[in-house]
PDB file of N, CA and C in Angstrom:
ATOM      1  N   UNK A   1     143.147 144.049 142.295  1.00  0.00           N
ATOM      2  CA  UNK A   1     143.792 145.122 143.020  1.00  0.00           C
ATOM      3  C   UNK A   1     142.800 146.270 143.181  1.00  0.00           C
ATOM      4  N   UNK A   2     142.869 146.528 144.837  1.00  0.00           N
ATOM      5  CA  UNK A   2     141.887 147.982 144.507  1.00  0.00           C
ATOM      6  C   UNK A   2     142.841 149.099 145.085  1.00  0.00           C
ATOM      7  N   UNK A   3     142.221 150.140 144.214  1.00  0.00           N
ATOM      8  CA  UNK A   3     143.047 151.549 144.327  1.00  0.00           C
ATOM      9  C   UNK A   3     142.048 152.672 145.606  1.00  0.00           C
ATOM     10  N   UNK A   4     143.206 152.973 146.076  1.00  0.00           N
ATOM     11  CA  UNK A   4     142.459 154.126 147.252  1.00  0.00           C
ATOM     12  C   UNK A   4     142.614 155.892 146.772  1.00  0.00           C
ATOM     13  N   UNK A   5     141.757 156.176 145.722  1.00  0.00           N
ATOM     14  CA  UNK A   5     142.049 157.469 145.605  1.00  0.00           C
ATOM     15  C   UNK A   5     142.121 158.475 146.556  1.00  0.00           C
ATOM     16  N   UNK A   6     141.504 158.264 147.418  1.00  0.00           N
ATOM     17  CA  UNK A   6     140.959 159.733 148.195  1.00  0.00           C
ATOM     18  C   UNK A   6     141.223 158.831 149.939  1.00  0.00           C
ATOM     19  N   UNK A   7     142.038 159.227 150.686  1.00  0.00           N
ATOM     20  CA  UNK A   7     141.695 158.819 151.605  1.00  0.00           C
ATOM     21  C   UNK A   7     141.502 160.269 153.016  1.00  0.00           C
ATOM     22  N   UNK A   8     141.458 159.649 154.607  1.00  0.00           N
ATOM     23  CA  UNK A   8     141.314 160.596 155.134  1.00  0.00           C
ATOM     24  C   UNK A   8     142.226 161.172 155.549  1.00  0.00           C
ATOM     25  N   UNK A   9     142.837 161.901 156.720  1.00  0.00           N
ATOM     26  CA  UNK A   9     143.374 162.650 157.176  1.00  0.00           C
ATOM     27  C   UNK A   9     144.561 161.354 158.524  1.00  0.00           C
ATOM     28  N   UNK A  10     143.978 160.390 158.654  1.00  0.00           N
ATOM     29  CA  UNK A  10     144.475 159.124 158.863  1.00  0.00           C
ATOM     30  C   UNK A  10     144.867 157.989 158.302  1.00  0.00           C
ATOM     31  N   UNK A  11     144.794 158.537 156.937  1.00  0.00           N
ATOM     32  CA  UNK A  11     145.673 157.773 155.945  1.00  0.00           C
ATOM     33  C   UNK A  11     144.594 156.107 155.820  1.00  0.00           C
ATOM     34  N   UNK A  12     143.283 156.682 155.900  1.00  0.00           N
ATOM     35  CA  UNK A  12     142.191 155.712 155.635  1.00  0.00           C
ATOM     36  C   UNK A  12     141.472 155.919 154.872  1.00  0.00           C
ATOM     37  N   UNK A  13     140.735 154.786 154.073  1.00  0.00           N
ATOM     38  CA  UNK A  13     140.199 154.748 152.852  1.00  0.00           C
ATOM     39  C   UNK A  13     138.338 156.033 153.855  1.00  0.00           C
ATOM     40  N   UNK A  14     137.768 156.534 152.916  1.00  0.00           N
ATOM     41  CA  UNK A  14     136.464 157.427 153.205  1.00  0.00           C
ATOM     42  C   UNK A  14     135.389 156.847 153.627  1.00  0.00           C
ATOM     43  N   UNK A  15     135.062 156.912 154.567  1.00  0.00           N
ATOM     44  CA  UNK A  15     133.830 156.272 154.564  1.00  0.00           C
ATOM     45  C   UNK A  15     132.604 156.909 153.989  1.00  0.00           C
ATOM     46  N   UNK A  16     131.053 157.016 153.806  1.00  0.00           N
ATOM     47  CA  UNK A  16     130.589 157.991 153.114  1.00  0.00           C
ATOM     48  C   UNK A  16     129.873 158.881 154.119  1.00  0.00           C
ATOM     49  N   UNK A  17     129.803 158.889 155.311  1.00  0.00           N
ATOM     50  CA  UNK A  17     130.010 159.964 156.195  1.00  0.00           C
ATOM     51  C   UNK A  17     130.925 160.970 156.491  1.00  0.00           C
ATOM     52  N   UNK A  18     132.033 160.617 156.386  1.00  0.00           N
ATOM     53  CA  UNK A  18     133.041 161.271 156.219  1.00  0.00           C
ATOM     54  C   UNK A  18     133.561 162.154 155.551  1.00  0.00           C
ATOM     55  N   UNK A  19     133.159 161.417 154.650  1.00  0.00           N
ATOM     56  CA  UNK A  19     133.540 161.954 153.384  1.00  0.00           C
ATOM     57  C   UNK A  19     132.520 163.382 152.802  1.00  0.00           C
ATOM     58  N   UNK A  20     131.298 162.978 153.356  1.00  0.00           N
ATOM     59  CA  UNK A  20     130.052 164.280 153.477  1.00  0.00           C
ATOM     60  C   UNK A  20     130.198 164.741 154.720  1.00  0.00           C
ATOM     61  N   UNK A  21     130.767 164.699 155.699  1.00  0.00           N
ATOM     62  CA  UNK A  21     131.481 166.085 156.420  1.00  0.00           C
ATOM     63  C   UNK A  21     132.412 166.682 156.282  1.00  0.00           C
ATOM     64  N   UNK A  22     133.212 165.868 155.635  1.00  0.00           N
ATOM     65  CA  UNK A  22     134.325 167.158 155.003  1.00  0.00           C
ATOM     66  C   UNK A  22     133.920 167.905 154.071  1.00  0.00           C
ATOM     67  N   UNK A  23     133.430 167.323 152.815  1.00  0.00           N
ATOM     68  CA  UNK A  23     132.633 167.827 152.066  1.00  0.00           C
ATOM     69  C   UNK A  23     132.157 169.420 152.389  1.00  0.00           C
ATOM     70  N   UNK A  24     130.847 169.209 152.938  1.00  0.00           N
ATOM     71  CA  UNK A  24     130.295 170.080 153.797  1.00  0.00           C
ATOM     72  C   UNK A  24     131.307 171.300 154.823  1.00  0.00           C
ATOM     73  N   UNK A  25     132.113 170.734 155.542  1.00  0.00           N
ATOM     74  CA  UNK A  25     133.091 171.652 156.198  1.00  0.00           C
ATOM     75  C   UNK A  25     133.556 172.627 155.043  1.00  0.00           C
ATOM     76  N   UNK A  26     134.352 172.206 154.090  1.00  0.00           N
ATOM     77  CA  UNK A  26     134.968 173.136 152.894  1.00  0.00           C
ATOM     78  C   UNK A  26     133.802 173.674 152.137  1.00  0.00           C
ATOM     79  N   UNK A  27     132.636 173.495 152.280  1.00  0.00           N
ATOM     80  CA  UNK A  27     131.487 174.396 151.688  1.00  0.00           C
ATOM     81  C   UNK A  27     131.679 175.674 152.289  1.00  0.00           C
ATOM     82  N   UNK A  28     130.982 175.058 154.029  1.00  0.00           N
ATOM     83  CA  UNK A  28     130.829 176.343 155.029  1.00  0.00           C
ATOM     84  C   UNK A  28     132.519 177.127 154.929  1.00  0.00           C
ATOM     85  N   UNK A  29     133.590 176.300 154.595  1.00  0.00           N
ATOM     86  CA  UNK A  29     134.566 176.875 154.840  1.00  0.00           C
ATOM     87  C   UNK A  29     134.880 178.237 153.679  1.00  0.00           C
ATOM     88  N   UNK A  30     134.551 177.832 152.362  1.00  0.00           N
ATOM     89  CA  UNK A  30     134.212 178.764 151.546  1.00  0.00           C
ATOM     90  C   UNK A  30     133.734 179.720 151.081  1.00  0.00           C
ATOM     91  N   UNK A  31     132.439 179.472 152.629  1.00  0.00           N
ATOM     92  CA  UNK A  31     131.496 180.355 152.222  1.00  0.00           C
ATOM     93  C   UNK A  31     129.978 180.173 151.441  1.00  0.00           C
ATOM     94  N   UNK A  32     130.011 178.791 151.358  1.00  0.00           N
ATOM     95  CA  UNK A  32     129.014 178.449 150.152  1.00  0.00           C
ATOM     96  C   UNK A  32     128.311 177.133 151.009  1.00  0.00           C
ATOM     97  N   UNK A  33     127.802 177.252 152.232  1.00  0.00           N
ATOM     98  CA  UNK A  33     127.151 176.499 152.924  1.00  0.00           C
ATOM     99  C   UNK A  33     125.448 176.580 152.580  1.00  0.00           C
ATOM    100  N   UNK A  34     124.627 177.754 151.695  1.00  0.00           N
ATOM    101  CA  UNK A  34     123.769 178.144 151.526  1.00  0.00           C
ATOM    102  C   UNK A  34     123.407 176.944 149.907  1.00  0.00           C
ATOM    103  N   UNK A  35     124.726 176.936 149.640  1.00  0.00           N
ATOM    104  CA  UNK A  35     124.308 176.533 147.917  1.00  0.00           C
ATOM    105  C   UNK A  35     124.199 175.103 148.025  1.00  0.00           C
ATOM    106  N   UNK A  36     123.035 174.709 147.174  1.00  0.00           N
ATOM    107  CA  UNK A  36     122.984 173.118 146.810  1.00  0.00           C
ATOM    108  C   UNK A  36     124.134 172.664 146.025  1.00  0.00           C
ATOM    109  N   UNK A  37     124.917 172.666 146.478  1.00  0.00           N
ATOM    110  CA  UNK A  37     126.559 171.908 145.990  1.00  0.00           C
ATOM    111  C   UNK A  37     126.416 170.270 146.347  1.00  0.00           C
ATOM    112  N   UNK A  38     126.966 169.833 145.392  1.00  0.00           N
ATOM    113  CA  UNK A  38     127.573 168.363 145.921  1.00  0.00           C
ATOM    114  C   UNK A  38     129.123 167.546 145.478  1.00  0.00           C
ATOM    115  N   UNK A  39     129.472 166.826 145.646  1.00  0.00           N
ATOM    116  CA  UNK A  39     130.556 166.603 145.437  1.00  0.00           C
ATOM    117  C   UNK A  39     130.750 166.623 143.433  1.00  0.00           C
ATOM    118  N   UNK A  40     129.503 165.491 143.422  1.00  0.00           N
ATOM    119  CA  UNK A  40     129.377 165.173 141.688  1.00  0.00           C
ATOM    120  C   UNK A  40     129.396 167.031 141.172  1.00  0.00           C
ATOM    121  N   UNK A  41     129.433 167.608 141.403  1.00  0.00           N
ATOM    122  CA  UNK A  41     129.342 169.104 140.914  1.00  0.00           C
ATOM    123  C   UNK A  41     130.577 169.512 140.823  1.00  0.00           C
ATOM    124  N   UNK A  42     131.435 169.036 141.241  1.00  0.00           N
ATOM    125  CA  UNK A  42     132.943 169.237 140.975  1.00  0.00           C
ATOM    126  C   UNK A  42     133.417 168.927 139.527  1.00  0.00           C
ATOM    127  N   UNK A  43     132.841 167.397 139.493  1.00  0.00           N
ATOM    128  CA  UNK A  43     132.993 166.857 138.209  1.00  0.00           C
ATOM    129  C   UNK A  43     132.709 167.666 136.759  1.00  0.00           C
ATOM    130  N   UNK A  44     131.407 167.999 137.107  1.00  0.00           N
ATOM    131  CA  UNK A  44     131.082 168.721 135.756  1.00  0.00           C
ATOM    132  C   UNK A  44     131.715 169.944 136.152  1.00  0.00           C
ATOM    133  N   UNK A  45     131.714 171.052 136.728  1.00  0.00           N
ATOM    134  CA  UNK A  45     132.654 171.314 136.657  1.00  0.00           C
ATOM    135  C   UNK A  45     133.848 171.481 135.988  1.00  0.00           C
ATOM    136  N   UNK A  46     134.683 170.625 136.358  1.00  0.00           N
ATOM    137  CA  UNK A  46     135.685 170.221 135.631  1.00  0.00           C
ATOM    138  C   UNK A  46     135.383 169.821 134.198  1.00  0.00           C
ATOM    139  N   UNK A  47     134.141 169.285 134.244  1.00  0.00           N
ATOM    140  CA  UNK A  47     134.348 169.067 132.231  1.00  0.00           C
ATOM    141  C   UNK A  47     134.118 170.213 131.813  1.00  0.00           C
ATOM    142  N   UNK A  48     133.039 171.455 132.072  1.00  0.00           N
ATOM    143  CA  UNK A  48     133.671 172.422 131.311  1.00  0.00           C
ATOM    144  C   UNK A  48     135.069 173.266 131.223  1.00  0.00           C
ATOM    145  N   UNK A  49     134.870 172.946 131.932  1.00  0.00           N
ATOM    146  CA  UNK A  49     136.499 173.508 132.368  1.00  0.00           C
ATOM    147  C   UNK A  49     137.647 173.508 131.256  1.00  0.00           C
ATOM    148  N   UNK A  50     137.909 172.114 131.682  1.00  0.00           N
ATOM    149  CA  UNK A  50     138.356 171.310 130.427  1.00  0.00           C
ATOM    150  C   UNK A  50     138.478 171.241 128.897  1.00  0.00           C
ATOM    151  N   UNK A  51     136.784 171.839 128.593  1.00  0.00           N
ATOM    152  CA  UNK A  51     136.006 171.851 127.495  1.00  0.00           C
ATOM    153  C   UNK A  51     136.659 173.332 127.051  1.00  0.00           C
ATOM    154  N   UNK A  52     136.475 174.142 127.707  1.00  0.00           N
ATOM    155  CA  UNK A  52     136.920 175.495 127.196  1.00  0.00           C
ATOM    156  C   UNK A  52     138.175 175.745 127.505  1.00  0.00           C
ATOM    157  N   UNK A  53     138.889 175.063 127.735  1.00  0.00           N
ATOM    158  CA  UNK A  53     140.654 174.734 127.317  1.00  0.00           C
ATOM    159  C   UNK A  53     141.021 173.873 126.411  1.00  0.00           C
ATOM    160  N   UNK A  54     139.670 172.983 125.932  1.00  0.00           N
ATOM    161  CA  UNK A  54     140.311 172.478 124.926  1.00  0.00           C
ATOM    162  C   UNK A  54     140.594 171.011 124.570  1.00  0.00           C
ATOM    163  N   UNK A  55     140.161 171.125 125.733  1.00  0.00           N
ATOM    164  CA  UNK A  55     139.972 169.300 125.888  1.00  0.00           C
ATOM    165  C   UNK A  55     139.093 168.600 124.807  1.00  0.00           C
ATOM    166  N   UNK A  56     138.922 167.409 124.299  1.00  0.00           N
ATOM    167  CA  UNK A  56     138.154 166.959 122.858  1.00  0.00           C
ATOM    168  C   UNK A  56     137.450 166.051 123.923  1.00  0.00           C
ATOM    169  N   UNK A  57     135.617 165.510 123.477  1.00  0.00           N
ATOM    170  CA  UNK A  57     135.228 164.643 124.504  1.00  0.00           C
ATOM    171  C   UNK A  57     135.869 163.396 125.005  1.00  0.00           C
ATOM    172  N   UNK A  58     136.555 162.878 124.223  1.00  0.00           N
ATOM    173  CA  UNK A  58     136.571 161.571 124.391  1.00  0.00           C
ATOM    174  C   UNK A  58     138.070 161.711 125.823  1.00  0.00           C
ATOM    175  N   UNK A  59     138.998 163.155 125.350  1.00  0.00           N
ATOM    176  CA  UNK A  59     140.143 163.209 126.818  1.00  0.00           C
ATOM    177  C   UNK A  59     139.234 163.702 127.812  1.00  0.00           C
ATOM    178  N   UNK A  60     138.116 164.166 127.793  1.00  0.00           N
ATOM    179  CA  UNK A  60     137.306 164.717 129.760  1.00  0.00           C
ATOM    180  C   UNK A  60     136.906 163.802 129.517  1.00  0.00           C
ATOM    181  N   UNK A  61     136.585 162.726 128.718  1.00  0.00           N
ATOM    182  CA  UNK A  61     135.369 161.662 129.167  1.00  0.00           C
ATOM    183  C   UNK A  61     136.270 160.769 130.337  1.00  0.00           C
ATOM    184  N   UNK A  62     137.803 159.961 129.168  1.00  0.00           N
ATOM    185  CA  UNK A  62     138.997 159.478 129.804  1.00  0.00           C
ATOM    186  C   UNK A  62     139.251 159.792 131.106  1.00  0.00           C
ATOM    187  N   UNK A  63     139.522 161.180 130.991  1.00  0.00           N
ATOM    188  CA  UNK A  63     140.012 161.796 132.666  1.00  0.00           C
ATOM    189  C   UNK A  63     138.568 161.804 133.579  1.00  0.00           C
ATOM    190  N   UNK A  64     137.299 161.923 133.176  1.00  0.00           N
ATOM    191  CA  UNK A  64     136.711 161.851 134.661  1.00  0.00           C
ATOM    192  C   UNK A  64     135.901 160.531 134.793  1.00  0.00           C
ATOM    193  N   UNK A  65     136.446 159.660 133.973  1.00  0.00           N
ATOM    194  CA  UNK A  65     135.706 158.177 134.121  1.00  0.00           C
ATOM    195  C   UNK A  65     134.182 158.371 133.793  1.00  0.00           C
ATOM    196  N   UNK A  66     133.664 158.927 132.563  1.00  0.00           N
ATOM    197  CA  UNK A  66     132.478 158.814 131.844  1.00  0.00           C
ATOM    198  C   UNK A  66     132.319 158.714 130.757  1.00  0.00           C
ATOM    199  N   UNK A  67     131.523 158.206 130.354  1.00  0.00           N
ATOM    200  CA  UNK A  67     130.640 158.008 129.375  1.00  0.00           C
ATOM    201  C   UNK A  67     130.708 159.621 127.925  1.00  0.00           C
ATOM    202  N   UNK A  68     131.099 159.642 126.756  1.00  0.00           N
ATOM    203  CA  UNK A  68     131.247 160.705 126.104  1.00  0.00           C
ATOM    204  C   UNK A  68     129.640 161.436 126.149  1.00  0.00           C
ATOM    205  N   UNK A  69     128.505 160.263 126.016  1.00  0.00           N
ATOM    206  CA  UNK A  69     127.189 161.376 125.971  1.00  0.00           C
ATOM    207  C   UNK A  69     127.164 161.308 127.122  1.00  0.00           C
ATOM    208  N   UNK A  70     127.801 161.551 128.600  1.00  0.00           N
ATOM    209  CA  UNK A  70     127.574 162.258 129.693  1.00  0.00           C
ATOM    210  C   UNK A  70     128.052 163.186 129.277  1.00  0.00           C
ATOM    211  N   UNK A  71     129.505 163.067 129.403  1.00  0.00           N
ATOM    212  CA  UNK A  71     130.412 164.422 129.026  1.00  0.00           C
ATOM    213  C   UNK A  71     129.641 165.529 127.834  1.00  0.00           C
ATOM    214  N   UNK A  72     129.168 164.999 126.998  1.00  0.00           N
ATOM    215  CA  UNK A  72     128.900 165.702 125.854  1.00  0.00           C
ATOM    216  C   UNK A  72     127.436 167.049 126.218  1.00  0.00           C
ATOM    217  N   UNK A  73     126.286 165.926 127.104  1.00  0.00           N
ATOM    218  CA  UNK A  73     124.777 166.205 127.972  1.00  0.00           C
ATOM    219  C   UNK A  73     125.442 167.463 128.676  1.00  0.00           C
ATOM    220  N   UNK A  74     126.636 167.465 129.630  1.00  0.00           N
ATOM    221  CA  UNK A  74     127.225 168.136 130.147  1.00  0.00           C
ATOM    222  C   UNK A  74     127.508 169.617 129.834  1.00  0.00           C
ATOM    223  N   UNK A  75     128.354 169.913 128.627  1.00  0.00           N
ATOM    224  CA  UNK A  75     128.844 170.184 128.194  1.00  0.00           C
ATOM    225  C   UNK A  75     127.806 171.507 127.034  1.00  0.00           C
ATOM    226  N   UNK A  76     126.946 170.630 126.686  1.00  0.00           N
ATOM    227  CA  UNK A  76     125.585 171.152 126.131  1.00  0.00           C
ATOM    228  C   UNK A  76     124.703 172.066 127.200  1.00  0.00           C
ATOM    229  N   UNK A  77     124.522 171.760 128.185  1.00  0.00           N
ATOM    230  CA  UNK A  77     123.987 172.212 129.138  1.00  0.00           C
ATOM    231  C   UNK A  77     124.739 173.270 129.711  1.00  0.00           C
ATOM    232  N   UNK A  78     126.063 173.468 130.365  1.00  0.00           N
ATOM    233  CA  UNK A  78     126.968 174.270 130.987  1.00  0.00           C
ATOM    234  C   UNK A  78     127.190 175.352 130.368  1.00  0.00           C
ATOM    235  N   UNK A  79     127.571 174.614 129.174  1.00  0.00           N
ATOM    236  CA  UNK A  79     128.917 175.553 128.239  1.00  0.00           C
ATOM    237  C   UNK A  79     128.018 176.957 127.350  1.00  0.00           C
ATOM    238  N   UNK A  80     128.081 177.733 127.647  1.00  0.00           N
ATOM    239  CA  UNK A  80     127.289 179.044 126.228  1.00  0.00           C
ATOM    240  C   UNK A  80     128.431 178.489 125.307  1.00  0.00           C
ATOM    241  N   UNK A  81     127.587 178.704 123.890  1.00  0.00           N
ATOM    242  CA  UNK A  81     128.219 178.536 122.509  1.00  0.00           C
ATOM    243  C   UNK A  81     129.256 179.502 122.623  1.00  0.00           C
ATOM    244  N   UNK A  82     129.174 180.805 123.188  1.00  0.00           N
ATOM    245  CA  UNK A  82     129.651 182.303 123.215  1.00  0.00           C
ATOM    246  C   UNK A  82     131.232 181.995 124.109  1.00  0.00           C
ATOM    247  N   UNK A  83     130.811 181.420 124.849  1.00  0.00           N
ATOM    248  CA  UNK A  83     131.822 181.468 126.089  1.00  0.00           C
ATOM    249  C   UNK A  83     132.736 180.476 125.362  1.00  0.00           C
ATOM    250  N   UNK A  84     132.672 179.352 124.787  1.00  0.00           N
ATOM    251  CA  UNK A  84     133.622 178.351 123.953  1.00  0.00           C
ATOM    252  C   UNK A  84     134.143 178.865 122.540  1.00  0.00           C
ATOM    253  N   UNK A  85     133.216 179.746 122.192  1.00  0.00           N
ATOM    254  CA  UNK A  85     133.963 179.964 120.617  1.00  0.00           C
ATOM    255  C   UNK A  85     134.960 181.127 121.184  1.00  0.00           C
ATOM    256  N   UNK A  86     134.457 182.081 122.419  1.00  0.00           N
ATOM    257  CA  UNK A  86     135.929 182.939 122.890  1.00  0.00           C
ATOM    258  C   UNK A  86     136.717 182.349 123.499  1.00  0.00           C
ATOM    259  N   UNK A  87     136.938 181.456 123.835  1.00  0.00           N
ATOM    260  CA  UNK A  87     137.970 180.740 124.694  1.00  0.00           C
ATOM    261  C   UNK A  87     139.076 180.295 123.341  1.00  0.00           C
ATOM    262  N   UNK A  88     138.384 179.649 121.858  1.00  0.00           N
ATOM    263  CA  UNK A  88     138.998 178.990 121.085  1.00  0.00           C
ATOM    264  C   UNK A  88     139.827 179.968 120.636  1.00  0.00           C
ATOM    265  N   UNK A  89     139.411 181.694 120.183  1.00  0.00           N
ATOM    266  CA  UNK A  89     139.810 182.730 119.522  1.00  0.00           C
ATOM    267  C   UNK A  89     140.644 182.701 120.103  1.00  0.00           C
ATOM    268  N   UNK A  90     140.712 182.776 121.508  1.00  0.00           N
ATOM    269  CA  UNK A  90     141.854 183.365 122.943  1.00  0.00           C
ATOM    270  C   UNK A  90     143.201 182.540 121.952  1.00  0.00           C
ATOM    271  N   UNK A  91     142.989 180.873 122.022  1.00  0.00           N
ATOM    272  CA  UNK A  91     143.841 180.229 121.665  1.00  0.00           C
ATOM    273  C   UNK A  91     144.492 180.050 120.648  1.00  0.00           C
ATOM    274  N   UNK A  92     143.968 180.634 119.584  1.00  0.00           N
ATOM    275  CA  UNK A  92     144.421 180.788 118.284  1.00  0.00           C
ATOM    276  C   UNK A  92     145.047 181.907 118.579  1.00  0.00           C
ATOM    277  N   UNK A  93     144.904 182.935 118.620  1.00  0.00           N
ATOM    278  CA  UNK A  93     145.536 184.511 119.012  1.00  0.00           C
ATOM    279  C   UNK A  93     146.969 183.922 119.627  1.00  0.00           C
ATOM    280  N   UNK A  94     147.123 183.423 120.623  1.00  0.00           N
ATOM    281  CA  UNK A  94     148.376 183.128 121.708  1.00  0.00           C
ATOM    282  C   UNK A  94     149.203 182.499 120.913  1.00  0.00           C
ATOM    283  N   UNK A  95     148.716 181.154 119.669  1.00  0.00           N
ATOM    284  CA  UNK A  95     149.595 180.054 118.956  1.00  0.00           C
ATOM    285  C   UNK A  95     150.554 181.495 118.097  1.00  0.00           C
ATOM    286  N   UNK A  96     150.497 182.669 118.335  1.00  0.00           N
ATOM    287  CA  UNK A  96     151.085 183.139 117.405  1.00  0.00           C
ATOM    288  C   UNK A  96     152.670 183.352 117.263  1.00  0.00           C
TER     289      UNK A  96
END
């Protein structure tokens, strides 16, 4: 069985042209037609994201279909130590 995550605007699977002009359209549409963006940049992204809400590697690895030492390479790289240990305080403070 194959699954169609993402299709187009015609209810068709992406082709990879397509799929890098839309892409691209919602860059310029944003405003951010200047920046080396790519789609995979969403992803990480999202793992810090994730990461400083709280997510443990192995649930962002689960949810974005990788590998934990991607997620982890990621995560090391993105994340300031600073910016994750205040996010954790935030969360302890709120459990109150």
């Amino acid at each position: 069985m194959q699954w169609q995550v993402m299709t187009s605007s015609r209810r068709r699977p992406w082709t990879a042209d397509g799929f890098g002009s839309s892409f691209n359209k919602a860059k310029i549409d944003a405003g951010m037609s200047e920046r080396d963006l790519h789609f995979n940049d969403l992803r990480g992204t999202a793992a810090t994201k994730f990461y400083i809400a709280g997510f443990n590697m192995r649930e962002i690895a689960e949810t974005l279909a990788w590998e934990e030492d991607s997620v982890e390479k990621i995560i090391r790289r993105y994340v300031g130590r600073s910016a994750a240990i205040k996010e954790r305080i935030r969360k302890l403070e709120t459990r109150e």
